[in-house]
C-alpha atoms as a PDB file:
ATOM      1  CA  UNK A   1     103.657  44.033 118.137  1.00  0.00           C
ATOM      2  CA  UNK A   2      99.988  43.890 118.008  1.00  0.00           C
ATOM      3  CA  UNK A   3      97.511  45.640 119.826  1.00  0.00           C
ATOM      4  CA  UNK A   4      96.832  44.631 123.611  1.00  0.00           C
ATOM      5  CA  UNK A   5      93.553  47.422 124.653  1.00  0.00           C
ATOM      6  CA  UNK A   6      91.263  48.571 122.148  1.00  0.00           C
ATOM      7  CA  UNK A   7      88.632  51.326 122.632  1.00  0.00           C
ATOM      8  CA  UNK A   8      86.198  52.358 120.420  1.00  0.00           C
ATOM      9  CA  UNK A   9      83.887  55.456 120.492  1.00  0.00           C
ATOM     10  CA  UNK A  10      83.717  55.361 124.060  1.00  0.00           C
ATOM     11  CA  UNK A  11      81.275  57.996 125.548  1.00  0.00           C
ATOM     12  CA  UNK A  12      80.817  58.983 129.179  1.00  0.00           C
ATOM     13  CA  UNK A  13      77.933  61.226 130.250  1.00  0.00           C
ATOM     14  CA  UNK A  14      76.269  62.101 133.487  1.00  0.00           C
ATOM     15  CA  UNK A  15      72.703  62.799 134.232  1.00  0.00           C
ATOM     16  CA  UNK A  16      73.318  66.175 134.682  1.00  0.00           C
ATOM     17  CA  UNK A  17      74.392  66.098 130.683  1.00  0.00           C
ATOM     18  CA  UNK A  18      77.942  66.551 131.433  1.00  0.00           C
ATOM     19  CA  UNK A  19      80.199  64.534 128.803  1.00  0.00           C
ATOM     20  CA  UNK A  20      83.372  63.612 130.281  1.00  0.00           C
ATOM     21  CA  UNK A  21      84.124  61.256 127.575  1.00  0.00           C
ATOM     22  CA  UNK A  22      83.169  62.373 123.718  1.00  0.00           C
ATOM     23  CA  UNK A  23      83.837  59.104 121.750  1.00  0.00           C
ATOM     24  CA  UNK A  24      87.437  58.507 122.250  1.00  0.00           C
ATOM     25  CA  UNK A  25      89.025  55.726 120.001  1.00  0.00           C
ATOM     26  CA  UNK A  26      92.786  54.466 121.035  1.00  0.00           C
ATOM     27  CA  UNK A  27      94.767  51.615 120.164  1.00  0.00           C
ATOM     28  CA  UNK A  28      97.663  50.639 122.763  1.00  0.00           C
ATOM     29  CA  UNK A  29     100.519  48.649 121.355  1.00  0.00           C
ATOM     30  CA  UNK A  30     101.992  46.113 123.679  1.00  0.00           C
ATOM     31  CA  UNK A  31     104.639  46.400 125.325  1.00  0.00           C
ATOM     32  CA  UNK A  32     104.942  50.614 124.898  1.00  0.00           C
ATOM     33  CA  UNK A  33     104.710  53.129 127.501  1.00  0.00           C
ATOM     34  CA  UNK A  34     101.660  55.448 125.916  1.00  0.00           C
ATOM     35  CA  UNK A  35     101.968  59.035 128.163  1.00  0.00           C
ATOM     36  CA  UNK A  36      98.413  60.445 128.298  1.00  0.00           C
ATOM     37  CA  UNK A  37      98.421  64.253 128.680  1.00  0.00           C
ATOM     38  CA  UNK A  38      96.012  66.702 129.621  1.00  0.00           C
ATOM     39  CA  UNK A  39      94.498  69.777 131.854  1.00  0.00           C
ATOM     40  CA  UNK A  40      92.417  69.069 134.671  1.00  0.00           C
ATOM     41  CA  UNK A  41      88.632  68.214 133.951  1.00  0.00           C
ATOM     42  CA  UNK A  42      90.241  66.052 130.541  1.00  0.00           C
ATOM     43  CA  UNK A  43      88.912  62.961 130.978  1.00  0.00           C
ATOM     44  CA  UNK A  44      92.269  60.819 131.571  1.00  0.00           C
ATOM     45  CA  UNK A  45      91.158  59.419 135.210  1.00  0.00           C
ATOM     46  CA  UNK A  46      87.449  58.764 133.657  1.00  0.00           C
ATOM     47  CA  UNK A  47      89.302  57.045 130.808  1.00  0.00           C
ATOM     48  CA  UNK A  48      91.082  55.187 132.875  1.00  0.00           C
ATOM     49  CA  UNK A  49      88.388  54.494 135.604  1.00  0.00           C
ATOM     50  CA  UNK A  50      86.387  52.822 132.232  1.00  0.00           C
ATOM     51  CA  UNK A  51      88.931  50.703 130.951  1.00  0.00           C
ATOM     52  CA  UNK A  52      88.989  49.428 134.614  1.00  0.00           C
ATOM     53  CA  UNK A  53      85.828  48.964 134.958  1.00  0.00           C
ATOM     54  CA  UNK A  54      85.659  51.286 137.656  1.00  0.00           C
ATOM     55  CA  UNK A  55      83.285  53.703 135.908  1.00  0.00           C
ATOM     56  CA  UNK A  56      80.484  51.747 133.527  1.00  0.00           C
ATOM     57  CA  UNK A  57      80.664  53.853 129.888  1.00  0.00           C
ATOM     58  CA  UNK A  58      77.445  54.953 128.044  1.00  0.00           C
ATOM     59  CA  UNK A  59      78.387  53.864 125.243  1.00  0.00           C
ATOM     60  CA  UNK A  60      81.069  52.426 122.813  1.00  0.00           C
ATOM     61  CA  UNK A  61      83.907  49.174 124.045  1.00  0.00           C
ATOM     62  CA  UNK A  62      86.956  48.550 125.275  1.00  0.00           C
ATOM     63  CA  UNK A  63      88.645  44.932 125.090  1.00  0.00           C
ATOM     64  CA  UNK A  64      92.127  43.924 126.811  1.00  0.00           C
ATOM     65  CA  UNK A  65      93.335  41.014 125.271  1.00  0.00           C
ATOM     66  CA  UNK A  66      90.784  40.642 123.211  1.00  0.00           C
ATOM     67  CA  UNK A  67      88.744  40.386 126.234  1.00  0.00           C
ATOM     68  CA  UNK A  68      85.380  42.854 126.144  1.00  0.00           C
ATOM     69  CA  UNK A  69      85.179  44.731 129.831  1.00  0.00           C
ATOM     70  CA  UNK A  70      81.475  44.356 129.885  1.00  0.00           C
ATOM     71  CA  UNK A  71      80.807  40.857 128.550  1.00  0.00           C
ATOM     72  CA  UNK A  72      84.565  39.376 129.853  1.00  0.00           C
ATOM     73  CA  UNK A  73      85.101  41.606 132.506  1.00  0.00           C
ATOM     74  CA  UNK A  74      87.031  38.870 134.877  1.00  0.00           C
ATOM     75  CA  UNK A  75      89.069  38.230 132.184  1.00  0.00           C
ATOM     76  CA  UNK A  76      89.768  42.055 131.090  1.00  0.00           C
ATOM     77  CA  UNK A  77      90.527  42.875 134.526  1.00  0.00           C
ATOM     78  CA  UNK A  78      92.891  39.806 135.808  1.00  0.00           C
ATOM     79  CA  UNK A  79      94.912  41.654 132.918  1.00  0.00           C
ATOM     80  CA  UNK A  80      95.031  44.907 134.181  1.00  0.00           C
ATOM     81  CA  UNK A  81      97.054  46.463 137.012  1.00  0.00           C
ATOM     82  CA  UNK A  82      95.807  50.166 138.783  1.00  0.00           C
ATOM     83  CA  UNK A  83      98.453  52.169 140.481  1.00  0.00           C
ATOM     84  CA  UNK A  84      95.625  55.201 141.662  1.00  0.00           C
ATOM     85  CA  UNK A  85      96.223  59.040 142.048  1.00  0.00           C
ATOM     86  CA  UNK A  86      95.472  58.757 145.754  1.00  0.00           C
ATOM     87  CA  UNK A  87      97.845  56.796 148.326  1.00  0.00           C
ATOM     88  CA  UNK A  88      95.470  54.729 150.201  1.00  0.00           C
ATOM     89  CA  UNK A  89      97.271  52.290 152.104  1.00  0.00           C
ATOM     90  CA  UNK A  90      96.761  50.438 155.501  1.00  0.00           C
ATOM     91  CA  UNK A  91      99.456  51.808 157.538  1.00  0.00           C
ATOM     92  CA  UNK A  92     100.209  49.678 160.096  1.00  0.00           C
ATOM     93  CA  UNK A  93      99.617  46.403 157.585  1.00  0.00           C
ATOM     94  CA  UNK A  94     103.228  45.082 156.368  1.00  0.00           C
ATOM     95  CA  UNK A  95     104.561  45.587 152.543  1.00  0.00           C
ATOM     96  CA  UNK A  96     104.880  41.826 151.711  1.00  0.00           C
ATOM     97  CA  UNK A  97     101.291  41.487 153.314  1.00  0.00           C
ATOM     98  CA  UNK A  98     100.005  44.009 151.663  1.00  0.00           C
ATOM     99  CA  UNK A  99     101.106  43.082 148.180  1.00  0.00           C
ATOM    100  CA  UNK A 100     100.049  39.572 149.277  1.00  0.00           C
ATOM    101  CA  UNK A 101      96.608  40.434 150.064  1.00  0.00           C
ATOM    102  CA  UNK A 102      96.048  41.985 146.463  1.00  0.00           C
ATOM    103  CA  UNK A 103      97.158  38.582 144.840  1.00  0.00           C
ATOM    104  CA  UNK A 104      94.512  37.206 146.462  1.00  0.00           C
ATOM    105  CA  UNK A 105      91.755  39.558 145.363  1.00  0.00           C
ATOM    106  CA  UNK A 106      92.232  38.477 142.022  1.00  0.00           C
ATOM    107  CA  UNK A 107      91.705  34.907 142.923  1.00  0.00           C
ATOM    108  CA  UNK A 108      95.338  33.933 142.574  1.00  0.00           C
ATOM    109  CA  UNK A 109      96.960  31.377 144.177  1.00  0.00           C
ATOM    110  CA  UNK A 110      99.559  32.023 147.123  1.00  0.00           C
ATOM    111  CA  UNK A 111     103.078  32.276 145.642  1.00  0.00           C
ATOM    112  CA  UNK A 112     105.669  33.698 147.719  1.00  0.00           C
ATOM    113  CA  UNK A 113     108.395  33.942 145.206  1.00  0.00           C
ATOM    114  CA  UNK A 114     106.279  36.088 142.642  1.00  0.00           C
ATOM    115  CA  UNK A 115     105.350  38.218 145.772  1.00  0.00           C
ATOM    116  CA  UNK A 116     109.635  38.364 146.389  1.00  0.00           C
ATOM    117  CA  UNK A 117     110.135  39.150 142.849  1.00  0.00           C
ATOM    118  CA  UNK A 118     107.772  42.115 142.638  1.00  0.00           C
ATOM    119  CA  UNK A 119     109.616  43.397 145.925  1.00  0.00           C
ATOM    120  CA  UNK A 120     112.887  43.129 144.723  1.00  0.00           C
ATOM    121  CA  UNK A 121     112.121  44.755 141.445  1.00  0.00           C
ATOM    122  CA  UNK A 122     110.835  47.860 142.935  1.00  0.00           C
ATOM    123  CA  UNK A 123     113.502  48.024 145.244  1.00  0.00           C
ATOM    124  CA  UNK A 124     111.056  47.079 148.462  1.00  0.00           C
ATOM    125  CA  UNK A 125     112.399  43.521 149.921  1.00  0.00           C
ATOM    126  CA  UNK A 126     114.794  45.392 152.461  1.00  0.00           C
ATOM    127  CA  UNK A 127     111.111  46.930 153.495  1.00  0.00           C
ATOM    128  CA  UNK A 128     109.002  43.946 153.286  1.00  0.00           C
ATOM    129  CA  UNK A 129     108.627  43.781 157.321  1.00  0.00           C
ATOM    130  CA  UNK A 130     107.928  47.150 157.216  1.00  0.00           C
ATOM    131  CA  UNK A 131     104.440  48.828 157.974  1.00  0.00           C
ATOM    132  CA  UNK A 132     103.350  51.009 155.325  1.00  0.00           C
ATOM    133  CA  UNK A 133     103.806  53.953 157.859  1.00  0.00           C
ATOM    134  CA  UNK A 134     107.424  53.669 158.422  1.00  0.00           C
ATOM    135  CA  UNK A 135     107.732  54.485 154.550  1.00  0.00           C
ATOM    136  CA  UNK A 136     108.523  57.646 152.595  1.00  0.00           C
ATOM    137  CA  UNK A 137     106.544  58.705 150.101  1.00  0.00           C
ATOM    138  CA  UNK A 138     107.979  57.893 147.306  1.00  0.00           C
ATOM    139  CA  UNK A 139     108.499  54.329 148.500  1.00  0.00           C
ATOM    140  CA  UNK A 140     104.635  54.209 149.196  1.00  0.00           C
ATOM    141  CA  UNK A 141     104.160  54.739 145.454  1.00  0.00           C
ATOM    142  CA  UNK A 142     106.431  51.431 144.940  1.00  0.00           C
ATOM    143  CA  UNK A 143     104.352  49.884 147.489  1.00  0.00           C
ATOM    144  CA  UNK A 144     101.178  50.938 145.162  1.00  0.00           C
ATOM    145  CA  UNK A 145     102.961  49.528 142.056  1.00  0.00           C
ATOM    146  CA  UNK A 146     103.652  46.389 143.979  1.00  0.00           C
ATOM    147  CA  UNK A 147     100.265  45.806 144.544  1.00  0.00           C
ATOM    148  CA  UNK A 148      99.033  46.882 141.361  1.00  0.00           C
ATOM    149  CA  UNK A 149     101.354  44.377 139.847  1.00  0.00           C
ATOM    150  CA  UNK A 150     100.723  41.177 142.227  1.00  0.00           C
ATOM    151  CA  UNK A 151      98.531  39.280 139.781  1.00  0.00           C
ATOM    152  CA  UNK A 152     101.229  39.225 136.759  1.00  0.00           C
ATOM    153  CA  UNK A 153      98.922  42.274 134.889  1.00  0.00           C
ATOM    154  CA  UNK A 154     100.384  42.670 131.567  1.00  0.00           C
ATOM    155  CA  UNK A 155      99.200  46.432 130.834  1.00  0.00           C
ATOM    156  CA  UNK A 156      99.836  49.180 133.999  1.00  0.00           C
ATOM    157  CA  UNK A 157      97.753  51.782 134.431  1.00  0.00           C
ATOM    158  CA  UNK A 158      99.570  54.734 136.247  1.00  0.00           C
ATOM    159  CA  UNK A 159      97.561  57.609 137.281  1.00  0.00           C
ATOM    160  CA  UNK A 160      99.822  60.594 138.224  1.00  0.00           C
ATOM    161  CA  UNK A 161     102.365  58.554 139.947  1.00  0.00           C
ATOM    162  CA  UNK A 162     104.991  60.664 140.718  1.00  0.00           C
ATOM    163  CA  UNK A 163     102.067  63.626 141.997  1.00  0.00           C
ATOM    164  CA  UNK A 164     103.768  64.851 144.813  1.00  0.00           C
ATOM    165  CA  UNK A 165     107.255  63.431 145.010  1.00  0.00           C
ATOM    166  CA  UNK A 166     110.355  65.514 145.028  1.00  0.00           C
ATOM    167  CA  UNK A 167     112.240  65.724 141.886  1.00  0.00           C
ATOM    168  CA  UNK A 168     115.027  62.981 142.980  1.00  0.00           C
ATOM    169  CA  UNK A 169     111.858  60.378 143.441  1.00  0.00           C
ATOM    170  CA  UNK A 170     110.290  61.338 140.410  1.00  0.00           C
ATOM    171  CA  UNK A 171     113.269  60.111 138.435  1.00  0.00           C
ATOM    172  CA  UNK A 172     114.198  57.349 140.571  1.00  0.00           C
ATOM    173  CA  UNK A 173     110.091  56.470 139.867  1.00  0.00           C
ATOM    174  CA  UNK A 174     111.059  56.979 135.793  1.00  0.00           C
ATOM    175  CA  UNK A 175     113.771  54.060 136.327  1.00  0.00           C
ATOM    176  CA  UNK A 176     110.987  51.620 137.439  1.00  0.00           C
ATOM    177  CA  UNK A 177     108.702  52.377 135.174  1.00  0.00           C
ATOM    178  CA  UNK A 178     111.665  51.466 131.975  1.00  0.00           C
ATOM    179  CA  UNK A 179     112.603  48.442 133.676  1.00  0.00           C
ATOM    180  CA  UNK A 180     109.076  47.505 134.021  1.00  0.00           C
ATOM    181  CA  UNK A 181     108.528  47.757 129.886  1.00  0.00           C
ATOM    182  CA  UNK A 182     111.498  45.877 129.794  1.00  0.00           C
ATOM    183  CA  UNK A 183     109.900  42.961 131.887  1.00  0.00           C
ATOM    184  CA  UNK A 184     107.031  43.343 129.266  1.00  0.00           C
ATOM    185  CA  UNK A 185     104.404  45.636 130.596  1.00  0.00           C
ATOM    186  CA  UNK A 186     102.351  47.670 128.725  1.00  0.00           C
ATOM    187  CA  UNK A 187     102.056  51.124 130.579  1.00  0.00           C
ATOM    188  CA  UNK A 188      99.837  54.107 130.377  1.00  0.00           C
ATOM    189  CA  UNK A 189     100.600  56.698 132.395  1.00  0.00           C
ATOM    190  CA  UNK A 190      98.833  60.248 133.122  1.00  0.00           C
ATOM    191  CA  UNK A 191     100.921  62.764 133.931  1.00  0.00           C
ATOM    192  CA  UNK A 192     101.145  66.502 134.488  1.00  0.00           C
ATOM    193  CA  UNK A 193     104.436  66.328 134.282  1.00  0.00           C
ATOM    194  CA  UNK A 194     105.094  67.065 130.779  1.00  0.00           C
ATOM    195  CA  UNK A 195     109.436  66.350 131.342  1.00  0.00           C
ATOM    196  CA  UNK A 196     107.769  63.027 131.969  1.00  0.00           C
ATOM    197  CA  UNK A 197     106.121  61.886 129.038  1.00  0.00           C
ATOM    198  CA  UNK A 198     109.310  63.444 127.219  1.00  0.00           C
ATOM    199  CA  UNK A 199     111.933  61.154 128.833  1.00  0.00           C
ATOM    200  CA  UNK A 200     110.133  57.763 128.960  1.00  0.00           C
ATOM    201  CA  UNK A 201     107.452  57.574 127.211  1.00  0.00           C
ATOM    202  CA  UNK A 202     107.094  55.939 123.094  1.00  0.00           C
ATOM    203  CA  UNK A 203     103.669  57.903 122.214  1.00  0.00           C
ATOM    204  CA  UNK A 204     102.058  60.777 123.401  1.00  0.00           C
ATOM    205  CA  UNK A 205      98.088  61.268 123.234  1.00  0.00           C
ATOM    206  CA  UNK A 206      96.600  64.512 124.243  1.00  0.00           C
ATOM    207  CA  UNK A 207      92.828  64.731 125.898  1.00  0.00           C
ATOM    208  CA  UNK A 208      91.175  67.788 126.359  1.00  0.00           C
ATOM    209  CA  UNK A 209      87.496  68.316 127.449  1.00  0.00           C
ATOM    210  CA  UNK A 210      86.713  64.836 127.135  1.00  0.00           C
ATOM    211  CA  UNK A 211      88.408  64.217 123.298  1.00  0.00           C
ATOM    212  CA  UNK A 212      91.453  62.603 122.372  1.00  0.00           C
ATOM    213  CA  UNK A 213      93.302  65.200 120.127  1.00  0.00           C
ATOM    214  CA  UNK A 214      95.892  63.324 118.792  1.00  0.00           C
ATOM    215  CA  UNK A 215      97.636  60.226 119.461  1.00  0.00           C
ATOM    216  CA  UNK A 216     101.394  59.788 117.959  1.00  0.00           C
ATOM    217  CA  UNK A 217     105.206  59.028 118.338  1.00  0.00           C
ATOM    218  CA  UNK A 218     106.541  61.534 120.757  1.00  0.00           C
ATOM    219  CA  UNK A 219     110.109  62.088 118.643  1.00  0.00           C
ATOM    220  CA  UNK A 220     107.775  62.461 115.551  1.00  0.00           C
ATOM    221  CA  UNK A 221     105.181  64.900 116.860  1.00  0.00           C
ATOM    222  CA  UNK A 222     108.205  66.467 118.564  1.00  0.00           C
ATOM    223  CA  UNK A 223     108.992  67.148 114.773  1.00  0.00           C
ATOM    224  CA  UNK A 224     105.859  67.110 113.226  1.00  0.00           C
ATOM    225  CA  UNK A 225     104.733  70.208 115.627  1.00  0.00           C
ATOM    226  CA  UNK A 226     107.753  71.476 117.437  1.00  0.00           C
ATOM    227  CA  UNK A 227     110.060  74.499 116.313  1.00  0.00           C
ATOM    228  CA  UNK A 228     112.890  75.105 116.330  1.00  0.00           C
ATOM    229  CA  UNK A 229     114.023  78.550 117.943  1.00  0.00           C
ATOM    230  CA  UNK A 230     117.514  80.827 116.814  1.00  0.00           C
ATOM    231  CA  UNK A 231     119.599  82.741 119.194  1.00  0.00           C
ATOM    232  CA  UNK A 232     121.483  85.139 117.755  1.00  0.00           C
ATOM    233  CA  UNK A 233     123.576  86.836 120.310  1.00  0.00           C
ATOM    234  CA  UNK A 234     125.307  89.801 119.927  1.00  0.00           C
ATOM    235  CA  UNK A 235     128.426  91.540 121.566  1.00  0.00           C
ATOM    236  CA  UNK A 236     126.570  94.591 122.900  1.00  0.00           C
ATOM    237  CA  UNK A 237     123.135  94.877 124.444  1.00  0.00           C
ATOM    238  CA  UNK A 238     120.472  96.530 122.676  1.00  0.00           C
ATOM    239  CA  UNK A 239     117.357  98.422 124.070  1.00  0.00           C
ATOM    240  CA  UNK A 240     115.005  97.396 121.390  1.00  0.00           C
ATOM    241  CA  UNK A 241     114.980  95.456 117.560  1.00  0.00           C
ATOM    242  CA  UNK A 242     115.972  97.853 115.119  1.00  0.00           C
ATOM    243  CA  UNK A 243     112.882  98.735 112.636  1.00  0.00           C
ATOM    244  CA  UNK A 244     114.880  96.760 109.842  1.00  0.00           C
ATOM    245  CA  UNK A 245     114.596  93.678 111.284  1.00  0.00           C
ATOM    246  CA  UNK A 246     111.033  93.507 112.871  1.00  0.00           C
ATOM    247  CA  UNK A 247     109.051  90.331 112.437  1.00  0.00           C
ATOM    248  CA  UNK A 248     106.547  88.305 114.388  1.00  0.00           C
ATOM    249  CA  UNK A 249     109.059  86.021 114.205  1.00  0.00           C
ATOM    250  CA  UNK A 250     111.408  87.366 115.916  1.00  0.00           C
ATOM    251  CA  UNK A 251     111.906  89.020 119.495  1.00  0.00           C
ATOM    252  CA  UNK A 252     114.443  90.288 121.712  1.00  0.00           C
ATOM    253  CA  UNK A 253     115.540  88.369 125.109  1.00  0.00           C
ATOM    254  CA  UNK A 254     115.088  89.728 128.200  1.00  0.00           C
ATOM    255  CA  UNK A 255     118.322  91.247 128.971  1.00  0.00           C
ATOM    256  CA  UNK A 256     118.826  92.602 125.194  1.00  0.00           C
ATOM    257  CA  UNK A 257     121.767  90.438 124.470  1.00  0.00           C
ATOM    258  CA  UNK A 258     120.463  88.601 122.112  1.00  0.00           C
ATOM    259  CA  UNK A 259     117.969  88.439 119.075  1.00  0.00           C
ATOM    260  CA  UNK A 260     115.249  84.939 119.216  1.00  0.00           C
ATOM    261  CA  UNK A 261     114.024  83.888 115.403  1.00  0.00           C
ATOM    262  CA  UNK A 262     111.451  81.102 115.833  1.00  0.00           C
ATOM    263  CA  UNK A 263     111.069  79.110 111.982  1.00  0.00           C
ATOM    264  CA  UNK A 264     109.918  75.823 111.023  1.00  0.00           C
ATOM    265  CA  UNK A 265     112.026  73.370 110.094  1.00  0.00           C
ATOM    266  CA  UNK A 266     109.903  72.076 107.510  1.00  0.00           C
ATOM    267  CA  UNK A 267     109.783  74.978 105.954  1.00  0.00           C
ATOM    268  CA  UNK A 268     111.484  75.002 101.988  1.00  0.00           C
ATOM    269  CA  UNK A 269     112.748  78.061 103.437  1.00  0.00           C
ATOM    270  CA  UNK A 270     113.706  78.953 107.176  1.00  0.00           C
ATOM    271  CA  UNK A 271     114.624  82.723 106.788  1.00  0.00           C
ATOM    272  CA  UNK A 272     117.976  82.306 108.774  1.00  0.00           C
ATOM    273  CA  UNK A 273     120.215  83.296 105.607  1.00  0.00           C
ATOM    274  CA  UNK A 274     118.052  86.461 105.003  1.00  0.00           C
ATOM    275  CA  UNK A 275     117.793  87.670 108.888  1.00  0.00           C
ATOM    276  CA  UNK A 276     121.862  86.559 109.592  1.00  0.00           C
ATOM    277  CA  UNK A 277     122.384  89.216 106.859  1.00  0.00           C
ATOM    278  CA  UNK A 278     119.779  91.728 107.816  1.00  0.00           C
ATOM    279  CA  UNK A 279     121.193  91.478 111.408  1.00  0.00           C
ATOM    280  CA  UNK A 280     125.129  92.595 109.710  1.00  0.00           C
ATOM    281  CA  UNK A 281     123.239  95.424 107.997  1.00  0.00           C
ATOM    282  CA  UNK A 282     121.268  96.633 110.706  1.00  0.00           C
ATOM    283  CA  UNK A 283     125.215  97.164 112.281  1.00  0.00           C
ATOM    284  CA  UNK A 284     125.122  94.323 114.951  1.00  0.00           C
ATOM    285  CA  UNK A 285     127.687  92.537 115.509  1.00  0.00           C
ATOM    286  CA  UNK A 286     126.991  88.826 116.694  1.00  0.00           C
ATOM    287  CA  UNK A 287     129.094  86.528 119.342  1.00  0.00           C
ATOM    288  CA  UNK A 288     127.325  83.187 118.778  1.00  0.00           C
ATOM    289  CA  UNK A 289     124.098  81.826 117.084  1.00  0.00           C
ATOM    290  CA  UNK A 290     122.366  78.932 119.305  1.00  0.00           C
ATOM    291  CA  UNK A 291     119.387  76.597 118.252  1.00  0.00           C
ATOM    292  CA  UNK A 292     116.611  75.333 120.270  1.00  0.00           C
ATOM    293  CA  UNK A 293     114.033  72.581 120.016  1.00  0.00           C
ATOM    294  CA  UNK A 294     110.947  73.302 121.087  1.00  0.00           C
ATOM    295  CA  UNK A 295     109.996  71.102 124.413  1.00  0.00           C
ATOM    296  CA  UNK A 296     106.583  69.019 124.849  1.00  0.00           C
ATOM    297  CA  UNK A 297     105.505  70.875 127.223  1.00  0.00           C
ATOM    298  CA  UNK A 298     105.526  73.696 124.378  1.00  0.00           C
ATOM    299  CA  UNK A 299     103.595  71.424 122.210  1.00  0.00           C
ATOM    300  CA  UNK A 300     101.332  70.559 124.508  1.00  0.00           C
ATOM    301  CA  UNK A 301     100.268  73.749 125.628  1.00  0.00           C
ATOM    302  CA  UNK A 302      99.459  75.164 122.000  1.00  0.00           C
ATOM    303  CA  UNK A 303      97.345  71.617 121.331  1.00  0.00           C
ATOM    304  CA  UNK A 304      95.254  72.458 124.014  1.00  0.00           C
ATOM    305  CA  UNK A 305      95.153  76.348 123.396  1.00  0.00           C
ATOM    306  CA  UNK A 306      94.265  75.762 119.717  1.00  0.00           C
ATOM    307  CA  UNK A 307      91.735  72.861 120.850  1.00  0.00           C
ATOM    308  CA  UNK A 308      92.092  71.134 117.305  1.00  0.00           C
ATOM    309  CA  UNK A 309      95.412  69.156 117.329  1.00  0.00           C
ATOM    310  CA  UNK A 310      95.991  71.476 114.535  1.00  0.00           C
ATOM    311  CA  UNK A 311      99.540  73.998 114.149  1.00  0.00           C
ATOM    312  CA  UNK A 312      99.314  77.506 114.872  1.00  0.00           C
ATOM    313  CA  UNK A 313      99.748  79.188 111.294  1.00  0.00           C
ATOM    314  CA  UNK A 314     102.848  80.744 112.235  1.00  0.00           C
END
């Protein structure tokens, strides 16, 4: 599929000289779920807020739809829905009202069975009397999705939407957000969560202090970037590595029952042959070898550490 939101060289800078945005260009496919990823401070809610049309760039453009925000904007924006960081709901308004009254905002017509079938997707209709503050959290979050997605928007902004909510929610949350790309939707979602991006989302872009590091597949940065780790474990506990065998590669667990060899599966050669026969000649005696992938969150962490998108050198 094509592209639905372009962005190109967009800048963001305050009158104090602070650049929350430095030129970030991003293509977002329709009908993916892109995961946006970064430390406080970023830039993903002023990225957001932009593409919005919340927050007015200094420079550079952003079209939805091939709609431009700043020349189009009523256009751009009937396209977009906003699900927010912050909860900010009438509470003693009704759901169905509620997601009613942001239809209207958006100039659309009344039309009680699109309100019904929003409802019933999220899993609200049973609550659709309800006021807002005879909800749970988490259901409050569905209310904000509801609302966000009144006026048929075909790309979903989610900023930190599961901040807050229990684990349980969180992945009940996840299920939503899948059955919503099935239905179609484009979503972009911030998240601090990194188990998040890793379960549902197609790409993975990293910001950090205002720059967009790297935007890519999340199973192929997962092995572009990630490594893989080796557990050696051994029948008897050791107190420390014998001086044979030392390596920056490799460390001892915590309890000294087993041996960790981190190597690059890239790599023409891993070392695994070499240190499985070191270990036999050092006289330890192994129980079972393990391997480990690497997590996001990993990856993440050592993008933003570096601050280049680039691999350590080990």
């Amino acid at each position: 599929m094509g592209n639905i939101v372009e962005i190109r060289d967009l800048r963001k800078s305050y009158k104090d000289g602070f650049e929350a945005l430095k030129g970030v260009t991003l293509d977002i496919r329709e009908g993916e779920i892109l995961a946006l990823l970064g430390p406080n401070g970023a830039g993903k809610t002023t990225l957001i807020s932009t593409v919005c049309g919340i927050t007015t760039a200094t420079s550079g453009s952003v079209t939805v739809g091939g709609h431009d925000i700043g020349r189009d904007y009523r256009a751009a924006r009937s396209m977009i829905g906003l699900v927010p960081q912050e909860i900010n709901l009438e509470p003693f308004e009704r759901v169905r009202n509620t997601v009613k009254f942001s239809r209207g905002l958006f100039g659309k017509s009344r039309d009680d069975a699109a309100i019904e079938k929003v409802l019933k997707q999220l899993s609200l209709w049973d609550k659709r009397d309800n006021q807002i503050r005879e909800l749970s959290g988490g259901m409050k979050r569905r209310v904000l999705i509801a609302k966000a997605l009144s006026h048929d928007p075909r790309v979903l902004f989610l900023d930190e939407p599961t901040a807050g909510v229990d684990v349980e929610l969180r992945k009940d949350m996840w299920e939503v957000v899948a059955g919503l790309k099935a239905a179609g939707v484009t979503i972009i979602l911030t998240t601090h969560y990194i188990e998040e991006a890793e379960a549902i989302a197609d790409r993975v872009g990293v910001i950090a202090k205002g720059e967009l590091m790297l935007v890519e597949d999340k199973d192929k940065l997962m092995a572009r970037m990630g490594q893989k780790e080796l557990q050696v474990q051994l029948t008897e506990r050791i107190d420390a590595i014998p001086e044979s065998l030392r390596s920056d590669r490799l460390r001892l667990s915590e309890d000294g029952a087993a041996l960790i060899y981190a190597y690059d599966t890239r790599a023409d050669r891993t070392g695994i042959t070499k240190l499985l026969s070191d270990v036999a000649d050092a006289g330890l005696v192994l129980r079972d070898v393990v391997t480990r992938q690497s997590s996001l969150e990993e990856i993440f962490v050592n993008l933003v550490k570096n601050g280049d998108g680039k691999e350590d050198a080990a």
